[in-house]
PDB file of N, CA and C in Angstrom:
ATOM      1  N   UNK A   1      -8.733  21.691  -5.665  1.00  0.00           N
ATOM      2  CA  UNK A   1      -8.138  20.680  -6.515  1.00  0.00           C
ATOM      3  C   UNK A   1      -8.631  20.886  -7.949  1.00  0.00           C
ATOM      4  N   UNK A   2      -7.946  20.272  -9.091  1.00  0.00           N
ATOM      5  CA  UNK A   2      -7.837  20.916 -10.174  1.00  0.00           C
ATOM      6  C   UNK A   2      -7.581  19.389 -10.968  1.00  0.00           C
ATOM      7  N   UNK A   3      -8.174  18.750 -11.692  1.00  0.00           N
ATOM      8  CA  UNK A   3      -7.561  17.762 -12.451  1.00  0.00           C
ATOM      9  C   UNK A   3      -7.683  18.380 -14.042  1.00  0.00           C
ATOM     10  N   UNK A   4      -6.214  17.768 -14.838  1.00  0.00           N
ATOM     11  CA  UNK A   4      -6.572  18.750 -15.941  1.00  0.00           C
ATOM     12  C   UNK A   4      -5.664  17.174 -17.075  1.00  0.00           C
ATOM     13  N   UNK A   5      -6.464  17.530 -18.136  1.00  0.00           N
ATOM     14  CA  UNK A   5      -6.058  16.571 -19.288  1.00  0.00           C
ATOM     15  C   UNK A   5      -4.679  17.079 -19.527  1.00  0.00           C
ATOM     16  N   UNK A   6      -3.655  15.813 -19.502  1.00  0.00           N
ATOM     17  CA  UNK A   6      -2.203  16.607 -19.983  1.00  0.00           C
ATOM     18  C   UNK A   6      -2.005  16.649 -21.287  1.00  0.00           C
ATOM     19  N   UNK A   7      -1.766  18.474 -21.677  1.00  0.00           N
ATOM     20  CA  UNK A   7      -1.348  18.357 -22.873  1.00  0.00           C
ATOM     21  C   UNK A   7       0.522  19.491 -23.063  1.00  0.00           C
ATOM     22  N   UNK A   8       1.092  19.291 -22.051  1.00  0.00           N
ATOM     23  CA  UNK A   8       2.208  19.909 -22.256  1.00  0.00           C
ATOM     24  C   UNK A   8       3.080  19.292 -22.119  1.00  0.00           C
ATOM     25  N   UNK A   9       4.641  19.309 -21.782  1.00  0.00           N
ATOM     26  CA  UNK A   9       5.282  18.276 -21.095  1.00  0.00           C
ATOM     27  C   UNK A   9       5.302  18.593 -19.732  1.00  0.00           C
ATOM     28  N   UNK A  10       5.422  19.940 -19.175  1.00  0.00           N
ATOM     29  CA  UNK A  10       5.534  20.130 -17.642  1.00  0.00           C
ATOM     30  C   UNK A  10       4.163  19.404 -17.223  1.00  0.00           C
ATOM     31  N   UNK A  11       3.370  19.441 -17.626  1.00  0.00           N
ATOM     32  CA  UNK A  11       2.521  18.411 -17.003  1.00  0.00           C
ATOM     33  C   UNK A  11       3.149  16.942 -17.291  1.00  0.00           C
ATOM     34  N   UNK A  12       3.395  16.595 -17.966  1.00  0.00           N
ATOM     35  CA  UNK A  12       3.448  14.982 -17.470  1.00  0.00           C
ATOM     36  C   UNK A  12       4.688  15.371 -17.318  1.00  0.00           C
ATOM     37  N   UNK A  13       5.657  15.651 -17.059  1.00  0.00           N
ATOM     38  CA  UNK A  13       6.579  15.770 -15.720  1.00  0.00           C
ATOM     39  C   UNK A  13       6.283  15.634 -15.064  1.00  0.00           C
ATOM     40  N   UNK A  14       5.160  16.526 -14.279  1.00  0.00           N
ATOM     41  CA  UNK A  14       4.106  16.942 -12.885  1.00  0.00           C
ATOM     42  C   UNK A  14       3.370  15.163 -12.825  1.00  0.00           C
ATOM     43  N   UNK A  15       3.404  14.804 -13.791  1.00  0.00           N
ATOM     44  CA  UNK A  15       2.683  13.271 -13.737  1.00  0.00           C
ATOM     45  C   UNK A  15       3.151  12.312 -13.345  1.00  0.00           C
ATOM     46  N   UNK A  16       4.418  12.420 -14.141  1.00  0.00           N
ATOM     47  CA  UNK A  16       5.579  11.256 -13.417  1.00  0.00           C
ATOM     48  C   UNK A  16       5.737  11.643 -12.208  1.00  0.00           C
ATOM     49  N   UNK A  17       6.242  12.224 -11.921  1.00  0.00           N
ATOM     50  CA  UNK A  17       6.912  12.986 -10.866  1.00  0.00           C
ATOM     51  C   UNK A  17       6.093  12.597  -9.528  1.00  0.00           C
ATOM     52  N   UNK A  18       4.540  12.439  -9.562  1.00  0.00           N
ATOM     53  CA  UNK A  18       3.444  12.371  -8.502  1.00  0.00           C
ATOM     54  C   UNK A  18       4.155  10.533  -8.505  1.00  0.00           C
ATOM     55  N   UNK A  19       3.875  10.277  -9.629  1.00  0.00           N
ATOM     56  CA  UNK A  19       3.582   8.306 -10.326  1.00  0.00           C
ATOM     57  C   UNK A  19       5.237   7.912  -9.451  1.00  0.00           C
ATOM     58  N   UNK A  20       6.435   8.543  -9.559  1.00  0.00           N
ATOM     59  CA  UNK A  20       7.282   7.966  -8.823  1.00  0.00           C
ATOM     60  C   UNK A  20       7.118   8.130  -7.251  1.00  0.00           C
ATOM     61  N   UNK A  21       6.988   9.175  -7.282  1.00  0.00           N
ATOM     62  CA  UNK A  21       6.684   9.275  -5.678  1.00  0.00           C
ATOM     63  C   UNK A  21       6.098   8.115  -4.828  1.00  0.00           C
ATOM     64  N   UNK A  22       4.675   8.155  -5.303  1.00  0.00           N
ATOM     65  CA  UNK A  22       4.199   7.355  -4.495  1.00  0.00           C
ATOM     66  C   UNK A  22       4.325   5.932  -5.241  1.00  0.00           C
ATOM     67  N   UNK A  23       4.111   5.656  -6.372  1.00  0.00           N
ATOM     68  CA  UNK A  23       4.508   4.150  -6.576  1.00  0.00           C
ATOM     69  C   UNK A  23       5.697   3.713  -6.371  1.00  0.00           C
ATOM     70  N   UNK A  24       6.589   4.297  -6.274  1.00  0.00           N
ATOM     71  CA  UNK A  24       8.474   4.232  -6.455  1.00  0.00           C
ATOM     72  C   UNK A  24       9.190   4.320  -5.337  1.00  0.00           C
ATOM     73  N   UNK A  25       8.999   5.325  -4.909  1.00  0.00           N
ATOM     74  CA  UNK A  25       9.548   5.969  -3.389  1.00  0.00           C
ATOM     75  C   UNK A  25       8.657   5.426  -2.335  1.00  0.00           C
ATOM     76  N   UNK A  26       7.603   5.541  -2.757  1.00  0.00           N
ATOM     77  CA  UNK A  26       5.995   4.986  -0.940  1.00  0.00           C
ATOM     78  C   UNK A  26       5.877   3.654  -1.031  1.00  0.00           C
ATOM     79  N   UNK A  27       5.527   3.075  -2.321  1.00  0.00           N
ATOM     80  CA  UNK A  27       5.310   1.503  -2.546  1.00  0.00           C
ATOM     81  C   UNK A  27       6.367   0.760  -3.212  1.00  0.00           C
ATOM     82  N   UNK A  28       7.227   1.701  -3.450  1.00  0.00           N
ATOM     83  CA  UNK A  28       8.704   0.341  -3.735  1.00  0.00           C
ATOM     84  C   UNK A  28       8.579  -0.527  -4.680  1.00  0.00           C
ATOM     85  N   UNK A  29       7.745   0.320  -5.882  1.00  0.00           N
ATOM     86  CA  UNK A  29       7.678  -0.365  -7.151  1.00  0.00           C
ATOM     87  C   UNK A  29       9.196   0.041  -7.962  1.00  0.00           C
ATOM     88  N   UNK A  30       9.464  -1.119  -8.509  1.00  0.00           N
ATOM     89  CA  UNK A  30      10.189  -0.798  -9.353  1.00  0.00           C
ATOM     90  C   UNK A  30      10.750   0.618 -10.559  1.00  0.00           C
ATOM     91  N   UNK A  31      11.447   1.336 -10.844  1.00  0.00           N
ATOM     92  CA  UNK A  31      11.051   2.446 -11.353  1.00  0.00           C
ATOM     93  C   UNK A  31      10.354   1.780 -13.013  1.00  0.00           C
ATOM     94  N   UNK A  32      11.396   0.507 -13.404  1.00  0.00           N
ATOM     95  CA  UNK A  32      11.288   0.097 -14.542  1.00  0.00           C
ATOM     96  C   UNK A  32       9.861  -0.103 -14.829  1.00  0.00           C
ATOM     97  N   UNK A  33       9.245  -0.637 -13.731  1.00  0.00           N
ATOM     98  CA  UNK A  33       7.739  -1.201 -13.978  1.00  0.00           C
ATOM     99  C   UNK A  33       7.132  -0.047 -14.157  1.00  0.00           C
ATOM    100  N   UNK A  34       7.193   0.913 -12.959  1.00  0.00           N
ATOM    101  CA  UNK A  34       6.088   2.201 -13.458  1.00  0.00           C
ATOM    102  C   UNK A  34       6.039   2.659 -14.892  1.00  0.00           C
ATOM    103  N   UNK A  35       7.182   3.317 -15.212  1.00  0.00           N
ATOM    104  CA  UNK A  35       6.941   3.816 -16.461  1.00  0.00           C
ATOM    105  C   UNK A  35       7.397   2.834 -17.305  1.00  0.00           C
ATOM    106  N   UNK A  36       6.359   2.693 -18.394  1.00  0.00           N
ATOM    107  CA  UNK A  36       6.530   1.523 -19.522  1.00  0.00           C
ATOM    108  C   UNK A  36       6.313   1.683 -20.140  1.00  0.00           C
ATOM    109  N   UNK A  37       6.188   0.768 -21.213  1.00  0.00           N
ATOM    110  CA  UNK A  37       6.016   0.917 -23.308  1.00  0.00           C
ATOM    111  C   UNK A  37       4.839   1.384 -23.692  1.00  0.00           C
ATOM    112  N   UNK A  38       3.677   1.875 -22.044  1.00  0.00           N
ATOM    113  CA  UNK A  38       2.733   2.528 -22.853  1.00  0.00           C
ATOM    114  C   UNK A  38       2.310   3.728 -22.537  1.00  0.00           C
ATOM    115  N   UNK A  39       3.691   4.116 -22.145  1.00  0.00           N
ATOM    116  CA  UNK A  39       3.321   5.789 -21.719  1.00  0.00           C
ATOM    117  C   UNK A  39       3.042   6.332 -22.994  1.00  0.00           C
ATOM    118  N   UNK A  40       3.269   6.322 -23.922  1.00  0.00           N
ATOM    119  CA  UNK A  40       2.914   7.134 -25.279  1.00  0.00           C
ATOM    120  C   UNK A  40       1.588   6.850 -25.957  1.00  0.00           C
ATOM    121  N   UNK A  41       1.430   6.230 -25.174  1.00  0.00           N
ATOM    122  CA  UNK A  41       0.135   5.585 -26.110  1.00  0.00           C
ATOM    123  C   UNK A  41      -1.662   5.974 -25.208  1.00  0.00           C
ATOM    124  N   UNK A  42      -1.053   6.511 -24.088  1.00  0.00           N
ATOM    125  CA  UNK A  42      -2.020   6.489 -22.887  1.00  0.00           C
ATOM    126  C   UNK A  42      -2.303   7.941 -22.871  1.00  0.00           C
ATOM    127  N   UNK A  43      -3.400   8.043 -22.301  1.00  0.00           N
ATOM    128  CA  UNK A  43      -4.028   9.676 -22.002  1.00  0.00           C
ATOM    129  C   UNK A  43      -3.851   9.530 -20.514  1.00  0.00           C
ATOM    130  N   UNK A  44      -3.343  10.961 -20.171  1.00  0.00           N
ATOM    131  CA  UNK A  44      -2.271  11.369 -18.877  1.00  0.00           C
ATOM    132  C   UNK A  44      -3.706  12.265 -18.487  1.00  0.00           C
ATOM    133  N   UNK A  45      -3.668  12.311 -17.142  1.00  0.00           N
ATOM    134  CA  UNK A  45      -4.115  13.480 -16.168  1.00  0.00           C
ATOM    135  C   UNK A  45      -3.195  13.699 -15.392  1.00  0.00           C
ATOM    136  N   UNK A  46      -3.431  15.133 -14.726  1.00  0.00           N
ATOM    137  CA  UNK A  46      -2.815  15.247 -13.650  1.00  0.00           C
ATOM    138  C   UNK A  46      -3.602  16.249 -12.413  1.00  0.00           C
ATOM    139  N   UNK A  47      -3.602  16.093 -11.343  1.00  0.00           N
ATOM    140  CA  UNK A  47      -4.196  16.937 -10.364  1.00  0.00           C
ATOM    141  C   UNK A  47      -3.238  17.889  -9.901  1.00  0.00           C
ATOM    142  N   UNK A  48      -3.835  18.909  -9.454  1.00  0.00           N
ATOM    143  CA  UNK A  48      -3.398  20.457  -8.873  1.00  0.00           C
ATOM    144  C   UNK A  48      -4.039  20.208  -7.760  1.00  0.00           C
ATOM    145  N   UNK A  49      -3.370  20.407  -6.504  1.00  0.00           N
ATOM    146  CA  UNK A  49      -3.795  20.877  -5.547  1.00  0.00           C
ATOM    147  C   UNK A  49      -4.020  22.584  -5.411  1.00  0.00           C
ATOM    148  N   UNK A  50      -4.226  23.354  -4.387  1.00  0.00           N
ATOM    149  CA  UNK A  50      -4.711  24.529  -4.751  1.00  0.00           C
ATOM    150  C   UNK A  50      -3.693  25.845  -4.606  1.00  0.00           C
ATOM    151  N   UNK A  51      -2.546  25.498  -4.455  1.00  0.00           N
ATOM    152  CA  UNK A  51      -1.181  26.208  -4.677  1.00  0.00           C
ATOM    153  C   UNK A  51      -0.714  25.678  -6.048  1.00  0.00           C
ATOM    154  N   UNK A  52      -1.290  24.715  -7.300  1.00  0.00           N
ATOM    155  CA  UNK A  52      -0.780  24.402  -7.917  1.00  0.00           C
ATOM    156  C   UNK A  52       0.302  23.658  -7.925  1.00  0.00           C
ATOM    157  N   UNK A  53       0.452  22.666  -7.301  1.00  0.00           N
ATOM    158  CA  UNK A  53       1.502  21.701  -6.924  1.00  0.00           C
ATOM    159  C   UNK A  53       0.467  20.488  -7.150  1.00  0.00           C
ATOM    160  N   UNK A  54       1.712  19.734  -8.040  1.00  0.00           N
ATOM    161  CA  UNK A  54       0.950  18.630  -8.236  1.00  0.00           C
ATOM    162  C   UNK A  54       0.754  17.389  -6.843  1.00  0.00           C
ATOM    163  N   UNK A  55      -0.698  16.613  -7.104  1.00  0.00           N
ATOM    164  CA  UNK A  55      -1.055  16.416  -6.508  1.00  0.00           C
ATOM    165  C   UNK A  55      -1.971  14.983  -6.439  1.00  0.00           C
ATOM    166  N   UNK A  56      -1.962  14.788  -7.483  1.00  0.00           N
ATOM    167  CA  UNK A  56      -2.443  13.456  -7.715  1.00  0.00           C
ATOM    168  C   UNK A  56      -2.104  12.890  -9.759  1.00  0.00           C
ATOM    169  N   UNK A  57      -1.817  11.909 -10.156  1.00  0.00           N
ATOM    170  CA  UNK A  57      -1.740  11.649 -11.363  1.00  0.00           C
ATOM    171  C   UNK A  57      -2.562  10.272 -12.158  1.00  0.00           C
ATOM    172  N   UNK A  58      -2.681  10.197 -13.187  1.00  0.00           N
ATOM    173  CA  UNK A  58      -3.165   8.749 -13.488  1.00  0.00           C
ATOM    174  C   UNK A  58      -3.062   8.618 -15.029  1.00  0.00           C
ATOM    175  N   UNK A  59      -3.373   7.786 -15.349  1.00  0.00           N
ATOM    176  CA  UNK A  59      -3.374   7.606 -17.021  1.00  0.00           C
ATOM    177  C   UNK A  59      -4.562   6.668 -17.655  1.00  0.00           C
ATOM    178  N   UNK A  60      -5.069   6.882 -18.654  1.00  0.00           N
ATOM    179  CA  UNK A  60      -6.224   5.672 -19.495  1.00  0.00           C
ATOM    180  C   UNK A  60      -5.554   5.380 -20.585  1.00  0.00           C
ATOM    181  N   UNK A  61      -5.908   3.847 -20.707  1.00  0.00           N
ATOM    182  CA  UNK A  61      -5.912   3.673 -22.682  1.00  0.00           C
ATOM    183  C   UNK A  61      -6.591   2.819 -22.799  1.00  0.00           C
ATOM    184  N   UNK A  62      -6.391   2.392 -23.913  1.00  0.00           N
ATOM    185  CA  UNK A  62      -7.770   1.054 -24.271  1.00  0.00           C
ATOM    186  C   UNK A  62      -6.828   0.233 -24.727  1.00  0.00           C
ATOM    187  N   UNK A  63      -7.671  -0.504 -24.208  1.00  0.00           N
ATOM    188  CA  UNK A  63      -6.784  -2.403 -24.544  1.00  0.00           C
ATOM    189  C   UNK A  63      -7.939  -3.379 -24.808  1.00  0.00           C
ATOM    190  N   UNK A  64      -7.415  -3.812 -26.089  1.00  0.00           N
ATOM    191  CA  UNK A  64      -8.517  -4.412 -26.643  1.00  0.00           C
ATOM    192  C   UNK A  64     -10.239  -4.327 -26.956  1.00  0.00           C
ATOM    193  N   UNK A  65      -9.996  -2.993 -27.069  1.00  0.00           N
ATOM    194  CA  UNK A  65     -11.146  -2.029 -27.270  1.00  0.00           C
ATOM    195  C   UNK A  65     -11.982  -1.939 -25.859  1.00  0.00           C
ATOM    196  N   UNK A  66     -11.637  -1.794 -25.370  1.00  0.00           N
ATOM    197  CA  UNK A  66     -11.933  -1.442 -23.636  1.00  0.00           C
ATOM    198  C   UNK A  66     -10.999  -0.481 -22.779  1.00  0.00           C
ATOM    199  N   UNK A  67     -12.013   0.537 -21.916  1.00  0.00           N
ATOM    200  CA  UNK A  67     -11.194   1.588 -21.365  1.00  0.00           C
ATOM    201  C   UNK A  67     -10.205   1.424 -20.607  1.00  0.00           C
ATOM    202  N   UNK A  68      -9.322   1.129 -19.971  1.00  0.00           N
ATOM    203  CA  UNK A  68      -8.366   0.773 -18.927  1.00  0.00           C
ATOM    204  C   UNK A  68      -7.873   1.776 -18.194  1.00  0.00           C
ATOM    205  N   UNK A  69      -8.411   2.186 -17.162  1.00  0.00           N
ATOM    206  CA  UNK A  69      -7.614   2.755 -16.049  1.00  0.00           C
ATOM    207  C   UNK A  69      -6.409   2.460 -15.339  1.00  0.00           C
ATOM    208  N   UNK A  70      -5.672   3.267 -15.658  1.00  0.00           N
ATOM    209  CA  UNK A  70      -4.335   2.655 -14.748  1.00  0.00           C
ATOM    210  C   UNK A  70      -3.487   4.153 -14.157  1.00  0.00           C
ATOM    211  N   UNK A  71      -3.118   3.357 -12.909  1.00  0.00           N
ATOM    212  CA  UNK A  71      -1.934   4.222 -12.256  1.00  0.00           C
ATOM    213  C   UNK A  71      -2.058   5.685 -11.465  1.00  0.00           C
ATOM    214  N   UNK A  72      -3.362   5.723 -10.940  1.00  0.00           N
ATOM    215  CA  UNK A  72      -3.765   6.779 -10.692  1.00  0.00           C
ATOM    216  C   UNK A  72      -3.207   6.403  -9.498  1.00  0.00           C
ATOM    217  N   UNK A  73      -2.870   7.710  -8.619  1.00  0.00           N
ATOM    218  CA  UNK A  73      -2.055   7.591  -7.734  1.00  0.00           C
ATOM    219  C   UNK A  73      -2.071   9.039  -6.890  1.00  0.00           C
ATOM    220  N   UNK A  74      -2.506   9.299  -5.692  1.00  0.00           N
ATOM    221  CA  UNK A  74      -2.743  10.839  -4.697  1.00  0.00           C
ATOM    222  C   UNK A  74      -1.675  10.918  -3.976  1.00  0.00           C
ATOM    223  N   UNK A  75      -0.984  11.883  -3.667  1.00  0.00           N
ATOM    224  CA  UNK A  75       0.238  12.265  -2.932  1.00  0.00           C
ATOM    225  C   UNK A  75      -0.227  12.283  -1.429  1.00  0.00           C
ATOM    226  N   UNK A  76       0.377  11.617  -0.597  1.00  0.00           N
ATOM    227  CA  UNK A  76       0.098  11.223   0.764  1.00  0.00           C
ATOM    228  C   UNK A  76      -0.781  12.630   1.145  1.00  0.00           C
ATOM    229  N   UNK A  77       0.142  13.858   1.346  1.00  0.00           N
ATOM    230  CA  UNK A  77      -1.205  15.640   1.841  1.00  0.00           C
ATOM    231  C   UNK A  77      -2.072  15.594   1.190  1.00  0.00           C
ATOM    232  N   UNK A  78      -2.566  14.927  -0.068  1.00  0.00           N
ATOM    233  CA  UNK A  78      -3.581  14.732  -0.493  1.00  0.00           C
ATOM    234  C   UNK A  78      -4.998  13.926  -0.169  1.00  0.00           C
ATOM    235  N   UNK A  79      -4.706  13.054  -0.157  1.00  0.00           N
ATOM    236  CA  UNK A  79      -5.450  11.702   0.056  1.00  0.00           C
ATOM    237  C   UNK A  79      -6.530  12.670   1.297  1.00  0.00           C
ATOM    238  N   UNK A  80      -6.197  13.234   1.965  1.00  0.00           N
ATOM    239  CA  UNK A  80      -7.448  13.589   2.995  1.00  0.00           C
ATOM    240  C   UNK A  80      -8.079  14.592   2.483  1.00  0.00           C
ATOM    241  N   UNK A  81      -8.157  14.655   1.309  1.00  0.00           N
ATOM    242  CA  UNK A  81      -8.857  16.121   0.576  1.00  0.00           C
ATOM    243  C   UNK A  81     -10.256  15.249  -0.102  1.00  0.00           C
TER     244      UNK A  81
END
């Protein structure tokens, strides 16, 4: 496994892409809710599993001068790693 700061767009493709899956498609979140007004504003990760397929995603920002974790999220073949 591989977590890497996103700085391209195929990575946060690879980001969303994990973030709908399992919040969207597994937990039946709304798509509207997942992605929101602060994707631009947030620092993206994303995980590699070891074929390079993404594999887990999440994002930070600060709110109100405090770190905030949000949305991290492991792709079901993952989670037992």
């Amino acid at each position: 496994m591989n977590i890497q700061l996103v700085t391209t767009q195929k990575q946060l493709e690879d980001a969303y892409y994990v973030r709908m899956k399992v919040f969207v498609e597994e937990q039946l979140v709304p798509a509207e809710e997942e992605i929101d007004q602060f994707e631009d504003v947030s620092t993206h990760f994303i995980l590699y599993d070891e074929q390079q397929r993404p594999a887990g995603a999440g994002r930070f920002r600060i709110l109100d001068k405090i770190g905030k974790v949000e949305r991290f999220c492991v792709m079901p073949a993952a989670r037992s790693k």
